[in-house]
C-alpha atoms as a PDB file:
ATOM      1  CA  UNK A   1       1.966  10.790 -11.939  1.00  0.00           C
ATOM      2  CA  UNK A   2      -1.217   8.840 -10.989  1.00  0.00           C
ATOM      3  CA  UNK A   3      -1.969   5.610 -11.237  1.00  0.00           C
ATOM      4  CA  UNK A   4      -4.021   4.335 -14.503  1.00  0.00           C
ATOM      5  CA  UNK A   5      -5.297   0.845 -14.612  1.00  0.00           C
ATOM      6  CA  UNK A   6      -5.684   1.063 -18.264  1.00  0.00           C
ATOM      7  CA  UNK A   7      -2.449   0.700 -18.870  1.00  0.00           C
ATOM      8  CA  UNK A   8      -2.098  -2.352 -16.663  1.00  0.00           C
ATOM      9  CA  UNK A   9      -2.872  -6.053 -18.652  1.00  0.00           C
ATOM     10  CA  UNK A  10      -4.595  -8.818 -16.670  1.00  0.00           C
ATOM     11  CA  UNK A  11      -4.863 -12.245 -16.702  1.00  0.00           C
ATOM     12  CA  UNK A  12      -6.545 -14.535 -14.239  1.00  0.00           C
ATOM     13  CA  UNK A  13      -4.311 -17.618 -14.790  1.00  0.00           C
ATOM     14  CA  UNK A  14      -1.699 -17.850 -12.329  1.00  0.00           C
ATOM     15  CA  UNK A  15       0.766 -20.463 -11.071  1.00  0.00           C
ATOM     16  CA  UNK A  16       0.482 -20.782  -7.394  1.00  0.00           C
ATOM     17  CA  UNK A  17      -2.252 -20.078  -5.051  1.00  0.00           C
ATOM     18  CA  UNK A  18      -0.194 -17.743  -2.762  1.00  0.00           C
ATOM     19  CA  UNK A  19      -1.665 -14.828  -3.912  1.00  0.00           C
ATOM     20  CA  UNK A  20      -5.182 -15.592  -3.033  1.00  0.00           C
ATOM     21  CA  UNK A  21      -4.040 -16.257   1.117  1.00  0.00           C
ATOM     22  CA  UNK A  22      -6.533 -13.857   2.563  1.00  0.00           C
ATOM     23  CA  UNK A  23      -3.858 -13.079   5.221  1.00  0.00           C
ATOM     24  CA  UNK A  24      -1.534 -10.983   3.709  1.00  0.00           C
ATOM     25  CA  UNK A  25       0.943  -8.462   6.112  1.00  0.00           C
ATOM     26  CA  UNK A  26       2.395  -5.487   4.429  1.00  0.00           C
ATOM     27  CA  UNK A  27       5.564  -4.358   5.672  1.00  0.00           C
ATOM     28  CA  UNK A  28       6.176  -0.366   5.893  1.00  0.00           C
ATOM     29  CA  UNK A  29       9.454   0.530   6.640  1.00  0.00           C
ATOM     30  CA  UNK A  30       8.906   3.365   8.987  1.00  0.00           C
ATOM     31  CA  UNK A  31      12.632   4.131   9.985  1.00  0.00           C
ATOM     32  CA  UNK A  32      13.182   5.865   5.894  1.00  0.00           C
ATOM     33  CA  UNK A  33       9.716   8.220   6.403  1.00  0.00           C
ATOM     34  CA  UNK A  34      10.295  11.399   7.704  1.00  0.00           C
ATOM     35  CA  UNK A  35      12.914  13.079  10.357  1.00  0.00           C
ATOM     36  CA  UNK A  36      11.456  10.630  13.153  1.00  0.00           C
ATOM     37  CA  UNK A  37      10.112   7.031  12.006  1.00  0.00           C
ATOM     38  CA  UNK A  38       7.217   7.124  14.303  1.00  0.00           C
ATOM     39  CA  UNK A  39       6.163  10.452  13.369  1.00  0.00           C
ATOM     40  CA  UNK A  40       6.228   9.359   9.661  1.00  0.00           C
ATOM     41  CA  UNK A  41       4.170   6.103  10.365  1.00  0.00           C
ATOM     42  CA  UNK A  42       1.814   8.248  12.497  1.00  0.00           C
ATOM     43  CA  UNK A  43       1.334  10.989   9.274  1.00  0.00           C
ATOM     44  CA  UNK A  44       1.278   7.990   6.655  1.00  0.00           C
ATOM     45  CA  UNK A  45      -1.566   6.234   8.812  1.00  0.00           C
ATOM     46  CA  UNK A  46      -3.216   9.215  10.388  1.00  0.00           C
ATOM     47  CA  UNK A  47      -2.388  12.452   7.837  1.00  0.00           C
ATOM     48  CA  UNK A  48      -0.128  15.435   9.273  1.00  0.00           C
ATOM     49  CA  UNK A  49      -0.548  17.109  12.665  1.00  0.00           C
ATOM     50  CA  UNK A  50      -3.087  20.122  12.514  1.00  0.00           C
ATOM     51  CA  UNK A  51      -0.675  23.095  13.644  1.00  0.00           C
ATOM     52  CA  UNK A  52      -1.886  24.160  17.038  1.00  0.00           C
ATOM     53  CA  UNK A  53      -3.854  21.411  17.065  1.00  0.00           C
ATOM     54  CA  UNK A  54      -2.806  19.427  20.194  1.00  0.00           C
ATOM     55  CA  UNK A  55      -1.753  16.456  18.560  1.00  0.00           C
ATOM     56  CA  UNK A  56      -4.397  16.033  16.319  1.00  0.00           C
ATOM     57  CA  UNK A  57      -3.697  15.022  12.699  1.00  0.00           C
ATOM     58  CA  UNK A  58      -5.772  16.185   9.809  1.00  0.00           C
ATOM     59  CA  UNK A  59      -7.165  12.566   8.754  1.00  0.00           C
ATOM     60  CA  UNK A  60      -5.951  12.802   5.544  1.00  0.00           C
ATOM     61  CA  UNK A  61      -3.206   9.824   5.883  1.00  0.00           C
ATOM     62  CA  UNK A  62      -3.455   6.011   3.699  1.00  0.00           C
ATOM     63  CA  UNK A  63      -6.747   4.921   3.582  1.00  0.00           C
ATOM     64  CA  UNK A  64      -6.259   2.063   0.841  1.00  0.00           C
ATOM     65  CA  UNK A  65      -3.464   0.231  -0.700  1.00  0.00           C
ATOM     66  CA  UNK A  66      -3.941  -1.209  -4.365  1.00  0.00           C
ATOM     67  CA  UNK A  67      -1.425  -4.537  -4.856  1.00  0.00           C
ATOM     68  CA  UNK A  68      -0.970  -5.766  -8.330  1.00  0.00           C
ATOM     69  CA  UNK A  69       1.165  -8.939  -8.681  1.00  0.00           C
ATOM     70  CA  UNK A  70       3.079  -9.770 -11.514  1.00  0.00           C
ATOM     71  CA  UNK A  71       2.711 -13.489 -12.527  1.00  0.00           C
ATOM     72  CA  UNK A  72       3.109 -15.836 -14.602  1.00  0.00           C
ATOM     73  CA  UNK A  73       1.412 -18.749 -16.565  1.00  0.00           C
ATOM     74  CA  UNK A  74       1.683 -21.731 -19.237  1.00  0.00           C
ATOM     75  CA  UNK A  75      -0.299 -22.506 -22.231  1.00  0.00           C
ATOM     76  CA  UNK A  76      -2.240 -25.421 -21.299  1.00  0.00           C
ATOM     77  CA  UNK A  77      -4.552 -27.715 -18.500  1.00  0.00           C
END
C-alpha cells in the first residue's frame, strides 16, 4: 500500500536535538535481502541485473529514503 503523508500528524516541537544531527547512518541489513546478501544490497542500491546484460542492473534500485520520527513534547517554555 503506498505511503500517504496525509495521514501522518506533525508537530515541530520536539524534546532533544538528536534528530536534527545532519550526520545520520542508516543501517541496511543486507544478510535478510535476497538468496545472496550482496546481490540483494547490489539490486536494492542499483535495481536488478538486465538478463544478458553483463552485469548491468536496470537502475531502477532506492533512490530516496523518507524518515519520519516519532516524538514527543510538553505543554509549556
Amino acid at each position: 500500500e503506498p505511503f500517504d503523508d496525509s495521514e501522518i500528524i506533525s508537530d515541530s516541537r520536539l524534546i532533544g536535538r538528536s534528530v536534527w544531527n545532519t550526520e545520520w547512518l542508516l543501517i541496511i541489513p543486507g544478510g535478510t535481502l535476497l538468496f545472496d546478501p550482496e546481490e540483494g544490497m547490489d539490486a536494492f542500491i542499483e535495481g536488478q541485473e538486465i538478463p544478458g546484460g553483463g552485469g548491468e542492473r536496470d537502475g531502477n534500485g532506492v533512490s530516496d529514503v523518507k524518515l519520519f520520527f516519532q516524538t514527543y513534547a510538553y505543554s509549556g517554555n
